[in-house]
Structure formats: structure tokens, C-alpha cells
Protein backbone atom coordinates (compact mmCIF):
# COMPACT_ATOMS: atom_id res chain seq x y z
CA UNK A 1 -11.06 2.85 17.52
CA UNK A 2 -8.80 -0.46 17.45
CA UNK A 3 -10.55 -1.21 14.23
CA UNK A 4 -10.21 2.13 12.42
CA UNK A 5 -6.63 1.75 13.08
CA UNK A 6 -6.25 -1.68 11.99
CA UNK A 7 -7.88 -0.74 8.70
CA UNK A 8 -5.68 2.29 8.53
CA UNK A 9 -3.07 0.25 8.54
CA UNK A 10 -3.92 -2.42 6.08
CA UNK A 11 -5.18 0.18 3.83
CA UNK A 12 -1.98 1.79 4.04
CA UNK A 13 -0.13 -0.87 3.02
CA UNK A 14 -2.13 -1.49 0.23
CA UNK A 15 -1.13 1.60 -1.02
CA UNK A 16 2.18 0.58 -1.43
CA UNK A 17 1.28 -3.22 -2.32
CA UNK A 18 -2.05 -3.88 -3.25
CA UNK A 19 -1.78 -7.24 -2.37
CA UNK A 20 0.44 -8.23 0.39
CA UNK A 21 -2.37 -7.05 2.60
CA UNK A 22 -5.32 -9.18 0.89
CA UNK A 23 -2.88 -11.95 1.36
CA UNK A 24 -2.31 -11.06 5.20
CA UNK A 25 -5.93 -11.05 6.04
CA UNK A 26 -6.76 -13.84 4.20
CA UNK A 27 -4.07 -15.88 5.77
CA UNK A 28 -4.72 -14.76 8.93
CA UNK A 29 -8.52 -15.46 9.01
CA UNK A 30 -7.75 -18.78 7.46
CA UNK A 31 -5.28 -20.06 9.63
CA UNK A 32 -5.49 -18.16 12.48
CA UNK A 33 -9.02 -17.05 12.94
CA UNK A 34 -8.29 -15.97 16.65
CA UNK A 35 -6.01 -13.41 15.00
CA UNK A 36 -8.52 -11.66 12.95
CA UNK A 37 -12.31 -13.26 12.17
CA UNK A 38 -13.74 -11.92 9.00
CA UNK A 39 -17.01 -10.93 9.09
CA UNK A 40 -19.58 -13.55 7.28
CA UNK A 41 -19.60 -11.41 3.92
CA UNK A 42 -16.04 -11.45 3.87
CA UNK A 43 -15.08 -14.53 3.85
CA UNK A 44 -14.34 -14.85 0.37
CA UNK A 45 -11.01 -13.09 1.32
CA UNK A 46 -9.93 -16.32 3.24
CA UNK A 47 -11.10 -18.57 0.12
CA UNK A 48 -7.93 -20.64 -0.67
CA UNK A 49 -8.54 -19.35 -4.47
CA UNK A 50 -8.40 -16.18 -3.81
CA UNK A 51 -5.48 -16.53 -1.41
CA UNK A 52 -3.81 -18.51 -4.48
CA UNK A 53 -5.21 -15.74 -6.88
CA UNK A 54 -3.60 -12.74 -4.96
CA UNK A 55 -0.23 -14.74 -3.99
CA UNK A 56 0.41 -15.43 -8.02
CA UNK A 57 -0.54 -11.62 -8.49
CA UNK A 58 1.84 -10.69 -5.65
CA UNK A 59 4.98 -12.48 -7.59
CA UNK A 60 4.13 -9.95 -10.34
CA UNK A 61 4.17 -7.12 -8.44
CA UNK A 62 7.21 -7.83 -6.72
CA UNK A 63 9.02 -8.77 -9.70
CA UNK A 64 7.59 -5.38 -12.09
CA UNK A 65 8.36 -3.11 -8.98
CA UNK A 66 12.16 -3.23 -9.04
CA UNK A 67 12.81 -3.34 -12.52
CA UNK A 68 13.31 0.89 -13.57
CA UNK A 69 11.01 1.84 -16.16
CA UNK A 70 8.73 -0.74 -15.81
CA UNK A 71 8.23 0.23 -12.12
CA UNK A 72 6.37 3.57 -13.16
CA UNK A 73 4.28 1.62 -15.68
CA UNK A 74 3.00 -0.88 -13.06
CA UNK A 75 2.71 2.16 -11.04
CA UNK A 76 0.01 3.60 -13.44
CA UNK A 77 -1.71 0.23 -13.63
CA UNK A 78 -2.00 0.06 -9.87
CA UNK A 79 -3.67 3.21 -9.78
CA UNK A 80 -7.16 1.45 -9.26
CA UNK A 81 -5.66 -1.44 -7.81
CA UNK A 82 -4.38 -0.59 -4.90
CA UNK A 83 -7.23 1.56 -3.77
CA UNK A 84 -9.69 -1.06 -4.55
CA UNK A 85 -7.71 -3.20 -2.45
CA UNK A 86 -7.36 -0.70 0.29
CA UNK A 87 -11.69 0.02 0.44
CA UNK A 88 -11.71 -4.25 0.58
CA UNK A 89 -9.15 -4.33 3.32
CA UNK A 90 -10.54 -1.85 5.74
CA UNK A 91 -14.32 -2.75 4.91
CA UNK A 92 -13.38 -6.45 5.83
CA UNK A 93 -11.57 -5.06 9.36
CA UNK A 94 -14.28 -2.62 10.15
CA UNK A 95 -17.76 -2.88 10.72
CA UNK A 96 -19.00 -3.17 7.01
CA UNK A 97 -20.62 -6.79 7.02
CA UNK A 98 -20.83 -7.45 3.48
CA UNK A 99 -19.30 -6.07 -0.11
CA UNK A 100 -22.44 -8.60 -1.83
CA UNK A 101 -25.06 -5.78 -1.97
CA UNK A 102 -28.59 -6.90 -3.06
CA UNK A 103 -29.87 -3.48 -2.39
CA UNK A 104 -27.62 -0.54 -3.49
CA UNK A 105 -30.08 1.92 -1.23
CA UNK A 106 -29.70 -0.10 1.58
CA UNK A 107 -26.00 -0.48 1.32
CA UNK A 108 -25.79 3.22 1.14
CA UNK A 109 -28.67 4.26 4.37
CA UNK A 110 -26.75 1.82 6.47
CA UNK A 111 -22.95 3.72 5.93
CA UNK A 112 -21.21 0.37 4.91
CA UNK A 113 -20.06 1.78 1.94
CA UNK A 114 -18.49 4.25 4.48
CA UNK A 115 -15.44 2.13 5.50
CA UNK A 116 -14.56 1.19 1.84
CA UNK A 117 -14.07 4.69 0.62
CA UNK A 118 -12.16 5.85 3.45
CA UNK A 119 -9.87 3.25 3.13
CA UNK A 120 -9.30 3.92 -0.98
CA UNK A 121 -8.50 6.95 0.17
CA UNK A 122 -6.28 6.10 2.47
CA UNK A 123 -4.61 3.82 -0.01
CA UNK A 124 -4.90 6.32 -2.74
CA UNK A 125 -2.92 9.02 -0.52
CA UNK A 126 -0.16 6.61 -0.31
CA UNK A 127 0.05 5.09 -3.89
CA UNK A 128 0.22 9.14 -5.21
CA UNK A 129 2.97 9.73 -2.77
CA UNK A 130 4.78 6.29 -3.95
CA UNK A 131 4.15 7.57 -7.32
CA UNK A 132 5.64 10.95 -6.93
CA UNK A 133 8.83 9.51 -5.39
CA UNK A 134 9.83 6.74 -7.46
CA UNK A 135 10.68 8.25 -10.83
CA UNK A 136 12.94 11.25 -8.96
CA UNK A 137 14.52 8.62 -6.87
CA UNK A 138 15.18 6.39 -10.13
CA UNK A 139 16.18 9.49 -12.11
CA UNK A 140 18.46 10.83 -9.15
CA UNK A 141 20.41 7.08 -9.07
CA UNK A 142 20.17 6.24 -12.75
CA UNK A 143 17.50 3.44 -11.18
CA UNK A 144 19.89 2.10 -9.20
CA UNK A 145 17.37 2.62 -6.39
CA UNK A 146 14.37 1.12 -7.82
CA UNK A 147 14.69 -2.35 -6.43
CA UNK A 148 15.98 -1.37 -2.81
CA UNK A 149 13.17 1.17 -2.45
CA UNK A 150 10.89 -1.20 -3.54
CA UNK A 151 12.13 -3.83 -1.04
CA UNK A 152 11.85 -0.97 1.99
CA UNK A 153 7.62 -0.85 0.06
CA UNK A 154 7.37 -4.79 0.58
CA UNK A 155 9.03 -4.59 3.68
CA UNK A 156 7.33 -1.89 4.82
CA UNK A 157 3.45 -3.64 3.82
CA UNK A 158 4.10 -6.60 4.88
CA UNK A 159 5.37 -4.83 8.53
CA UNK A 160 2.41 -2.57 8.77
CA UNK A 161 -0.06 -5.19 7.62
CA UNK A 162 1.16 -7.44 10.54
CA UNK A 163 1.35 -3.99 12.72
CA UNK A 164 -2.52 -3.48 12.16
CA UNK A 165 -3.60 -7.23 13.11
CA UNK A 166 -1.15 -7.85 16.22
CA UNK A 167 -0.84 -4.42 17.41
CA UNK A 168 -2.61 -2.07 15.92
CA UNK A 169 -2.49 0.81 18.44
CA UNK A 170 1.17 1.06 16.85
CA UNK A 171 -0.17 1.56 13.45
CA UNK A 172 0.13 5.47 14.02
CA UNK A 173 3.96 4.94 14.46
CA UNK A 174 4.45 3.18 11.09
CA UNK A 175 2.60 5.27 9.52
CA UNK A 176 4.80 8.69 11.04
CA UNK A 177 8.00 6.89 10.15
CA UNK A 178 6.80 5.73 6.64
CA UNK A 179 6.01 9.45 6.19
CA UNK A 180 9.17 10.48 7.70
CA UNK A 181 10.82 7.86 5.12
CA UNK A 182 8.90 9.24 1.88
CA UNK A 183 9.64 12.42 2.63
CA UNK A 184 13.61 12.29 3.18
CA UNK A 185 13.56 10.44 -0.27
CA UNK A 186 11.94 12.88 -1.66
CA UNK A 187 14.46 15.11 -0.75
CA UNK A 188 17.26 13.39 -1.15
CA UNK A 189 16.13 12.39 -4.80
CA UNK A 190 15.38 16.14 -5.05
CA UNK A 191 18.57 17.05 -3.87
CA UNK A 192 21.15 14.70 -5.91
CA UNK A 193 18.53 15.82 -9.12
CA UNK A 194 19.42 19.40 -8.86
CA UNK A 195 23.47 18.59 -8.40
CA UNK A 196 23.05 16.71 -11.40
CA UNK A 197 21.38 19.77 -13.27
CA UNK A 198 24.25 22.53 -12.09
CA UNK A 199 26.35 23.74 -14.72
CA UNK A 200 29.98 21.66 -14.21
CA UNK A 201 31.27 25.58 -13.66
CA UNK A 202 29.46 25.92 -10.54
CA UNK A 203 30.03 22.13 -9.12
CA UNK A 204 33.58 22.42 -9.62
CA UNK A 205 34.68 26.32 -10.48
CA UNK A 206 35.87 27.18 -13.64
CA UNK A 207 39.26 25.48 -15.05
């Protein structure tokens, strides 16, 4: 259960940041293998060039998220991204042993390809409901919002990530309250939209 809650979690987060996550674990197992100990096919994760791969791909991110405009593009981009890195993430925290498959029918008979595609999913469901809030958010404030929102993402990854190693029976809180937070920006940025689009005769009465 504890394990299917810490993947939640880190798949989660990669939803929102595909790689703050990847970083965490690989971090963690690296430095502080009493925290989290990948399994022996995972270790790659905790390779310092991959951890040095993923932290110059992080800079990217962070930068390309809070610029308007250019946040939706890298939002496109991500669209594999982030739920590749959500099936690693939960595969390496669950009880898949290996992603280096010699036998494709094997991999399959033994369910390990079973943690991967729940957590893509998982990661998937929150990159689509990133997605869909961004642009109303950055049309509703002119953009204004794009690089606080996206500091509340990192924030938010970086604090669930942790969540789902240290404590992950809290996992199912962060994940209420980052839906409760998605969906009152939606509706704010809904809200503020559909101000903008009344007729100035019904904001402010005729002259």
C-alpha cells in the first residue's frame, strides 16, 4: 500500500514537472539510500549522469514554464515527457525490478509493465489538467500569472515528491489540496475570462 502511494505521489508530481521527481529519487537513493533503495534495475536513476542529465533538463523547464506563450509550447512538448517520467518513477518505487527487458513476454506474464502504465497515467491525468488551466489562467491575467502558477507547480513537485519518500501515507492529502488548487484556478481564470467578455453596458450600465 505504502508503495502505491509513494509512486502516486512521485508520479503525480511528474505530471506537473517531469523531472524534479527523477531528480528526487535519484538523489535520494544516491545519498541517502536508507531513504529510498532502488531496486537493482533501477539504479541507473541514481547514476550521477543521469542525475546531471535531468538537473540541466530541470533548469529548462523551470525557466520555459514561466515565460507566457512559451509555457503552452513546452506544455505540448511535455506531453510524452512527463508521463514517461511518471511510468519510470512509480516502476522504480514499486515492485517492478527492472525497465532492461530481455524478454518482452516475460516482462508482460510477470505484470511489471503494470506499475509503469499506471503511473503515466497518473502523470498524464495531471499534465492534461495543468494543460487545461494554464492558458485560461494566462489569458484571464494577460500572463501575469504564468510564472507564480508555475512556482506553486515546482513548489508543489518538489513538496509531493518529498511527501511520497518521507511520508507517504500523506500523499492522499497533497494530492486533495492540489486538486482543490487546480480547480479554484480554473474557476477563477474562468470567472475573470467571462468579466472580460461582458459587453462594457452590462459591467458598468449604460452612460
Amino acid at each position: 500500500m505504502l508503495e502505491a502511494l509513494t509512486g502516486a505521489g512521485l508520479a503525480a508530481a511528474a505530471g506537473m514537472n517531469a523531472y524534479i521527481p527523477l531528480l528526487v529519487v535519484g538523489v535520494a537513493d544516491r545519498l541517502f539510500p536508507g531513504l529510498l533503495a532502488l531496486p537493482e534495475g533501477w539504479a541507473w536513476l541514481s547514476s550521477w549522469w543521469v542525475i546531471g542529465i535531468v538537473a540541466v533538463l530541470l533548469v529548462v523547464e523551470v525557466v520555459a514554464d514561466k515565460v507566457p506563450a512559451v509555457d503552452s509550447v513546452n506544455d505540448v512538448l511535455q506531453s510524452l515527457v512527463r508521463p514517461a517520467a511518471g511510468g519510470l518513477v512509480f516502476g522504480s518505487s514499486s515492485t517492478a525490478s527492472t525497465v532492461a527487458v530481455s524478454d518482452p513476454a516475460e516482462f508482460f506474464a510477470s505484470n511489471q509493465w503494470v506499475p509503469i502504465v499506471v503511473g503515466a497515467v497518473i502523470a498524464l491525468a495531471v499534465h492534461v489538467g495543468k494543460t487545461a488551466v494554464r492558458p485560461a489562467a494566462n489569458v484571464a491575467t494577460a500572463g501575469a500569472a504564468a510564472p507564480v502558477i508555475s512556482t506553486v507547480e515546482d513548489v508543489s513537485a518538489i513538496g509531493l515528491s518529498l511527501l511520497a519518500i518521507v511520508a507517504p501515507i500523506l500523499v492522499v492529502l497533497g494530492l486533495l489540496l492540489l486538486w482543490l488548487f487546480g480547480w479554484s484556478l480554473w474557476r477563477s481564470a474562468r470567472r475573470r475570462r467571462n468579466a472580460d467578455l461582458r459587453p462594457a453596458t452590462d459591467r458598468h450600465g449604460a452612460d
